[in-house]
C-alpha atoms as a PDB file:
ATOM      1  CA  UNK A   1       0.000   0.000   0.000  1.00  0.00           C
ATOM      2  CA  UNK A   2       1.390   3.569  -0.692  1.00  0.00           C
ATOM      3  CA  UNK A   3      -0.018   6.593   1.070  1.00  0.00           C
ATOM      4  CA  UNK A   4       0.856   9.723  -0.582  1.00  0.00           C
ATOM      5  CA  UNK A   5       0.163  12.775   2.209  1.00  0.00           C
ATOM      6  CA  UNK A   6      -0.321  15.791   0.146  1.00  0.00           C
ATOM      7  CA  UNK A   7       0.850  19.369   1.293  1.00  0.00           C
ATOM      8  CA  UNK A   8       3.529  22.049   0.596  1.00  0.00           C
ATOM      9  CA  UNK A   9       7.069  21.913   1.571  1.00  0.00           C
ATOM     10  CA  UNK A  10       9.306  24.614   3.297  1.00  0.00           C
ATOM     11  CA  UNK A  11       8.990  26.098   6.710  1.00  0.00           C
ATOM     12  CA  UNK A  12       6.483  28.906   5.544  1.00  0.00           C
ATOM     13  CA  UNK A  13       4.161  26.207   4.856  1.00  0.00           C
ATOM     14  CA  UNK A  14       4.523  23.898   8.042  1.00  0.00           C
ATOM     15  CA  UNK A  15       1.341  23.595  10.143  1.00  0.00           C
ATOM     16  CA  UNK A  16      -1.284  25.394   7.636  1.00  0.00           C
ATOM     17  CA  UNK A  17      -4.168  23.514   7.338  1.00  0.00           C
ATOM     18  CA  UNK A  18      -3.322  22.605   3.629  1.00  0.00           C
ATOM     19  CA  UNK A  19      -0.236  20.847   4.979  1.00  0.00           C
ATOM     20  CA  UNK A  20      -2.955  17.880   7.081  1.00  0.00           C
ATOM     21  CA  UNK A  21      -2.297  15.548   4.833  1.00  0.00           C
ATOM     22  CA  UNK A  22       1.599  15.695   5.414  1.00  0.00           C
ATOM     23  CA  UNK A  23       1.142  15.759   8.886  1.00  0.00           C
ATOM     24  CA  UNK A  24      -1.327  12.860   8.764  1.00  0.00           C
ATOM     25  CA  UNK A  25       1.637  10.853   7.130  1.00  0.00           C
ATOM     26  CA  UNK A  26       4.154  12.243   9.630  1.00  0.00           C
ATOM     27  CA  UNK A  27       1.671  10.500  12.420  1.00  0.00           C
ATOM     28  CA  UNK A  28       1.730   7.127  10.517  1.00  0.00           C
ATOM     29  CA  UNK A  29       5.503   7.187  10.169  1.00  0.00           C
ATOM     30  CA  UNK A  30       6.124   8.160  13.954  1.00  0.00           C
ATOM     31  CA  UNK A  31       3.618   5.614  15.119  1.00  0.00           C
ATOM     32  CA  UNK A  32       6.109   3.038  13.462  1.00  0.00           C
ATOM     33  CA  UNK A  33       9.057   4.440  14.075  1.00  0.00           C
ATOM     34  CA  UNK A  34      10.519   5.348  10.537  1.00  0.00           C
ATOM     35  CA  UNK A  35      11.468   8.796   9.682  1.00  0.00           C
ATOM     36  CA  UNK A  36       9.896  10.130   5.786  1.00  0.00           C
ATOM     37  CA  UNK A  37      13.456  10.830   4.101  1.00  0.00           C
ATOM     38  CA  UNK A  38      14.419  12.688   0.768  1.00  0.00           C
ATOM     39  CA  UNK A  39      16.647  11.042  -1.493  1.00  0.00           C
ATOM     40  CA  UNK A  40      19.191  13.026  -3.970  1.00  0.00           C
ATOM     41  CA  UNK A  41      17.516  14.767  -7.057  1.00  0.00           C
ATOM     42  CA  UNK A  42      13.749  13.123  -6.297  1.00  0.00           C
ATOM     43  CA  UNK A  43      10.919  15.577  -5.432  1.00  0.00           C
ATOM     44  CA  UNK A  44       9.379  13.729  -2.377  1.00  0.00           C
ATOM     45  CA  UNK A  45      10.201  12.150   0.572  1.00  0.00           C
ATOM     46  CA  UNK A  46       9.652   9.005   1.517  1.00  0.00           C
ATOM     47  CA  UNK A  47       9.470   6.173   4.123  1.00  0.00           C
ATOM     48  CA  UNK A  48       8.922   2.247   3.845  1.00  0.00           C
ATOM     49  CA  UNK A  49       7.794  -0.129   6.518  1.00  0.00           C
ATOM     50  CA  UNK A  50       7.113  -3.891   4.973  1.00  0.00           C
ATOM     51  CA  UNK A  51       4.463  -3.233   1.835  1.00  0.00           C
ATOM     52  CA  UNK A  52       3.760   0.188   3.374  1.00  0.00           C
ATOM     53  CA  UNK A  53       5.364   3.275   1.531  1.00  0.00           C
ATOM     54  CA  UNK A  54       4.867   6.848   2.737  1.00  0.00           C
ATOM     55  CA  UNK A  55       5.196   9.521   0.419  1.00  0.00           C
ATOM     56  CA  UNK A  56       5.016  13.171   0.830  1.00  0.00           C
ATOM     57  CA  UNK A  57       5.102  15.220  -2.967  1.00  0.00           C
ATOM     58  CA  UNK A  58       7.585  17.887  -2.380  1.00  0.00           C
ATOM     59  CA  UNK A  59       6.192  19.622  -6.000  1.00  0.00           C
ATOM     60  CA  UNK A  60       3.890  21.693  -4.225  1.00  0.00           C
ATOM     61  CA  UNK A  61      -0.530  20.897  -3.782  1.00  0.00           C
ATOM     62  CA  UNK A  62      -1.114  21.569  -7.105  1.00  0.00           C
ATOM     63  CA  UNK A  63       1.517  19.432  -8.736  1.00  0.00           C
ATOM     64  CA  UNK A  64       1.285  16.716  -6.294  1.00  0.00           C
ATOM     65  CA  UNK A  65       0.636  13.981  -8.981  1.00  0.00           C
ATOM     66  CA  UNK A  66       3.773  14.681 -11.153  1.00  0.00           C
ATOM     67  CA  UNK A  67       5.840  12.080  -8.674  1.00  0.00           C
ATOM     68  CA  UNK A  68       2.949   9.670  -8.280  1.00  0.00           C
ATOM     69  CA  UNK A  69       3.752   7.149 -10.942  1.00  0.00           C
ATOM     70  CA  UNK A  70       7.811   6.853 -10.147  1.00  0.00           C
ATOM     71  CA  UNK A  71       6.599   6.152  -6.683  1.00  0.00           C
ATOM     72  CA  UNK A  72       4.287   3.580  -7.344  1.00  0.00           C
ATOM     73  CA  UNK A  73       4.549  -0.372  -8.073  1.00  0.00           C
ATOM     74  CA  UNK A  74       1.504  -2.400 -10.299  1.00  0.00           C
ATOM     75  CA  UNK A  75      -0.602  -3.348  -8.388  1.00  0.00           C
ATOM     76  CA  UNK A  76      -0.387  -1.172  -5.266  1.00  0.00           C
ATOM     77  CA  UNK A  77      -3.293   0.013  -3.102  1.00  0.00           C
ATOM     78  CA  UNK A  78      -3.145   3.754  -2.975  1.00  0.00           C
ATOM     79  CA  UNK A  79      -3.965   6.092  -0.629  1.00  0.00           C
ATOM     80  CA  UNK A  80      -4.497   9.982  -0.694  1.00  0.00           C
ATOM     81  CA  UNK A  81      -4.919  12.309   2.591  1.00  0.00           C
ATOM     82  CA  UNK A  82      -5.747  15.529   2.014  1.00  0.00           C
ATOM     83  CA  UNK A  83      -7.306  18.504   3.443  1.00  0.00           C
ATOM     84  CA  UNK A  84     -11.171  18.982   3.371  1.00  0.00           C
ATOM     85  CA  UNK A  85     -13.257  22.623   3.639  1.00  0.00           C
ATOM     86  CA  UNK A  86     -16.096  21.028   3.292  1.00  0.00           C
ATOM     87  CA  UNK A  87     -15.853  19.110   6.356  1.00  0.00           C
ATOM     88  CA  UNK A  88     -15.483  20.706   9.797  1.00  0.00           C
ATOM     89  CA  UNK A  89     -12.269  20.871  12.006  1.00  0.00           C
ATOM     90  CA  UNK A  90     -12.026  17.849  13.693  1.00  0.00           C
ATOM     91  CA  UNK A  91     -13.904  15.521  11.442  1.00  0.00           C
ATOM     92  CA  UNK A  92     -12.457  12.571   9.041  1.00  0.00           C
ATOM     93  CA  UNK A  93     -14.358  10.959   5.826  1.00  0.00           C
ATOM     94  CA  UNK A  94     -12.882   8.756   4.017  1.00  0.00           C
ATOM     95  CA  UNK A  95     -14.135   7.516   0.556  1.00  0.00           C
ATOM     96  CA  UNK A  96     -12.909   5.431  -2.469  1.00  0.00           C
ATOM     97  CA  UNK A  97     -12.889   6.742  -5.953  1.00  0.00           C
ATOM     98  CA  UNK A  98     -14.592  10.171  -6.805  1.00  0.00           C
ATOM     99  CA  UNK A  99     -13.646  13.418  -8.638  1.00  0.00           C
ATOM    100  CA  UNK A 100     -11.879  15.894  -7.444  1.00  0.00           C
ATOM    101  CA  UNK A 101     -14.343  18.312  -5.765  1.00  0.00           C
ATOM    102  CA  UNK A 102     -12.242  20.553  -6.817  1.00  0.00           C
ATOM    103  CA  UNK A 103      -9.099  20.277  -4.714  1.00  0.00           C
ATOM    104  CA  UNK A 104      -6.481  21.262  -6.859  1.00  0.00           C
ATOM    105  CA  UNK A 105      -4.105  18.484  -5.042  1.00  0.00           C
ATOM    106  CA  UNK A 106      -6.532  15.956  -6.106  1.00  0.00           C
ATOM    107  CA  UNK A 107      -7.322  16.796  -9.830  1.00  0.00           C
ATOM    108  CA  UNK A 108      -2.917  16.498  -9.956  1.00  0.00           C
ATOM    109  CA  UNK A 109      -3.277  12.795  -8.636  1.00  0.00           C
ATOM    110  CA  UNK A 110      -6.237  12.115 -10.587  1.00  0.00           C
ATOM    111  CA  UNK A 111      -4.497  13.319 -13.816  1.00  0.00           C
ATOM    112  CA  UNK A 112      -1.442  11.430 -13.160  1.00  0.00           C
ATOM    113  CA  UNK A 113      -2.884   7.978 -11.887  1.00  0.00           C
ATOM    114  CA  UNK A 114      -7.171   8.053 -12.342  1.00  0.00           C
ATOM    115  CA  UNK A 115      -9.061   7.893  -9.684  1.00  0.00           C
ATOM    116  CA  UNK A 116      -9.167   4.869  -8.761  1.00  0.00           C
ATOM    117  CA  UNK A 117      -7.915   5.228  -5.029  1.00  0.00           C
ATOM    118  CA  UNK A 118      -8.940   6.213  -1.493  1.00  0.00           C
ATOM    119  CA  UNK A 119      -9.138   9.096  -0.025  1.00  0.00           C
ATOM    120  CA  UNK A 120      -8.935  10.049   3.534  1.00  0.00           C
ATOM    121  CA  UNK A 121     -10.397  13.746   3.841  1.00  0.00           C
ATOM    122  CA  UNK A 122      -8.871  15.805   7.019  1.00  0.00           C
ATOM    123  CA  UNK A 123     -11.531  18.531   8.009  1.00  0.00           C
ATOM    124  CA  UNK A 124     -10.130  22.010   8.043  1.00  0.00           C
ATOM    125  CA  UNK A 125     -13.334  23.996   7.770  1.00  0.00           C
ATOM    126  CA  UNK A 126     -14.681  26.820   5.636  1.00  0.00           C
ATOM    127  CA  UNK A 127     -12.910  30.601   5.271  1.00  0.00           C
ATOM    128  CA  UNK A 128     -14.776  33.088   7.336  1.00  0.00           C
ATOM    129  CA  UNK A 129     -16.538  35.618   5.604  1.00  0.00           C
ATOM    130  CA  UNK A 130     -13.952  37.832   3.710  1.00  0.00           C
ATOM    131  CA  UNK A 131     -11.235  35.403   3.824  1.00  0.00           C
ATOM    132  CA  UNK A 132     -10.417  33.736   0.372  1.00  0.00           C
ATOM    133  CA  UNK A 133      -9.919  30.079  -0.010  1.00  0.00           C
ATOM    134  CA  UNK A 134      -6.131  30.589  -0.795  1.00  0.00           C
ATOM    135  CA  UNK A 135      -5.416  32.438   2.665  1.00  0.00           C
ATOM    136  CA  UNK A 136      -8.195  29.982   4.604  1.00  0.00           C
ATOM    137  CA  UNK A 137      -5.679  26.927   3.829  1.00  0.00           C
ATOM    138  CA  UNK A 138      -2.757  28.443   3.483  1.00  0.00           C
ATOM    139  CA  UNK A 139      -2.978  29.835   7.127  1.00  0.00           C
ATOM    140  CA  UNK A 140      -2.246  28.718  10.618  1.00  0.00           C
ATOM    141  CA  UNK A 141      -5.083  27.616  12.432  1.00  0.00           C
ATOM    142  CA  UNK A 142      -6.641  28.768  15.847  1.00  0.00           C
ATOM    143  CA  UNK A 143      -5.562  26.838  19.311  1.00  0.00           C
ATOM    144  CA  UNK A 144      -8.993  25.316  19.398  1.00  0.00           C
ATOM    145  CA  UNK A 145      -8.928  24.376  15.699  1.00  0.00           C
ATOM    146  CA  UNK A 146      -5.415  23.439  15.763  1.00  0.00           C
ATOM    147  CA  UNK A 147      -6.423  20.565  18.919  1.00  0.00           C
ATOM    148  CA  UNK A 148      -9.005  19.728  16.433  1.00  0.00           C
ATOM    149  CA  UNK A 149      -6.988  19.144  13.098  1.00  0.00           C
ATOM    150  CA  UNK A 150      -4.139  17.002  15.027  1.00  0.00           C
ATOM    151  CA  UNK A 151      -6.700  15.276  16.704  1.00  0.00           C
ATOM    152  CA  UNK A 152      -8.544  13.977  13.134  1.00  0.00           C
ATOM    153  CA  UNK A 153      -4.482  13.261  11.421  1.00  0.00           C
ATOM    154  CA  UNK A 154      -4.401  11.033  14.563  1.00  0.00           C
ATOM    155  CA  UNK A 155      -7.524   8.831  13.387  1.00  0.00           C
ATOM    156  CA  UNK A 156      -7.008   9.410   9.972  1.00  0.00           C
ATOM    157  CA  UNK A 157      -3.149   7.911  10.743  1.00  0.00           C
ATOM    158  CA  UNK A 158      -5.007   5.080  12.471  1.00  0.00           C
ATOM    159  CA  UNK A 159      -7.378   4.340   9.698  1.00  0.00           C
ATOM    160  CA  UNK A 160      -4.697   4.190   7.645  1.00  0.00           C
ATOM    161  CA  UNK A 161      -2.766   1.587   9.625  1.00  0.00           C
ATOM    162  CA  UNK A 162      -6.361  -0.201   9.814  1.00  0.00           C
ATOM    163  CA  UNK A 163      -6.515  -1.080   6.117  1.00  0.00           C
ATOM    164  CA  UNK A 164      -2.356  -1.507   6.160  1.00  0.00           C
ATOM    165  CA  UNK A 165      -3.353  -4.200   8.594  1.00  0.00           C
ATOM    166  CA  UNK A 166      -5.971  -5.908   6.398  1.00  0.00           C
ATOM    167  CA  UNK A 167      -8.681  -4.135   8.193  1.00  0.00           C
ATOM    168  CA  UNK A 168     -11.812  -4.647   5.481  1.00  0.00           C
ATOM    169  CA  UNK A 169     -12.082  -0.624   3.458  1.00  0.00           C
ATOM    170  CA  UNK A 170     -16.235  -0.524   4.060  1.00  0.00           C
ATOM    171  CA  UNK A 171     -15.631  -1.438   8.111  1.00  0.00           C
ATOM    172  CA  UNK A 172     -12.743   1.181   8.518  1.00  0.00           C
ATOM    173  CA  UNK A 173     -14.385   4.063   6.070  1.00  0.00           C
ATOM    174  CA  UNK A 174     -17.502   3.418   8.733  1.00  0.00           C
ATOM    175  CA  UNK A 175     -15.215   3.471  12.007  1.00  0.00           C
ATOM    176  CA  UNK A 176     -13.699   7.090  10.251  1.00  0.00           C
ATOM    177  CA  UNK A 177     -17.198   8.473   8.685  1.00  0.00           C
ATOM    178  CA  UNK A 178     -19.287   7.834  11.971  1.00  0.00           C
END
């Protein structure tokens, strides 16, 4: 299985909401003690633990999929986490196969690999009024939202160790949706 977290790289971008799906990964990784390394002249990261792979694009959301078929094997289960506006701070959903919904990260993957894949959705909220969609997910979160966001990477990351384990998809995608 290969679980690609999507986000943006760099310090500026570290602990925006856009970047839940990197920190999701980061969860997965620490839980089994392997560290999400970059190799020389490759654009992601990347950690390995038996059949599991952990891959964070460094190409930026947009471009996300332009790494996705180096990284993957026939065959291979994938797995997307990404953020989600439509779903409030704090909440999880996680779906197989779908469009986009227009998440710029996810029409990349799409593109590059169909959409044949799950997705685990991180709930970051909508922009208050005034605040574009750009700034919304490209900014740091409030304390209260913050406590929220890590606490749905946590059960996203343990969702995502559920169907590593051999967990069945429709008993885990209930566990997460409920």
């Amino acid at each position: 299985m290969t679980v690609f977290g999507l986000g943006n790289p760099g310090a500026r971008y570290k602990g925006t909401r856009h970047n839940a799906g990197f920190e999701t990964v980061e969860k997965v990784a620490a839980q089994l003690g392997i560290k999400l390394r970059k190799r020389c002249f490759r654009l992601y990261r990347k950690a390995v633990s038996g059949s599991l792979v952990l891959i964070e694009p460094l190409t930026y959301m947009n471009r996300s999929g332009d790494i996705a078929k180096e990284c993957l094997k026939d065959g291979d289960q994938v797995v997307v986490v990404v953020d989600q506006m439509d779903l409030p701070p704090g909440r999880i959903r996680i779906r197989h196969g779908g469009s986009s919904a227009g998440h710029n990260g996810l029409k990349s993957m799409i593109a590059a690999i169909g959409s044949d894949f799950i997705r685990v959705y991180i709930g970051i909220g909508r922009p208050a009024e005034g605040v574009s969609v750009p700034d919304h997910v490209l900014s740091r979160c409030s304390e209260e939202d913050r406590v929220l966001i890590d606490q749905a990477e946590a059960r996203a990351a343990e969702a995502i160790l559920r169907l590593y384990d051999g967990e069945a998809f429709e008993k885990v995608a209930q566990w997460a949706n409920s």
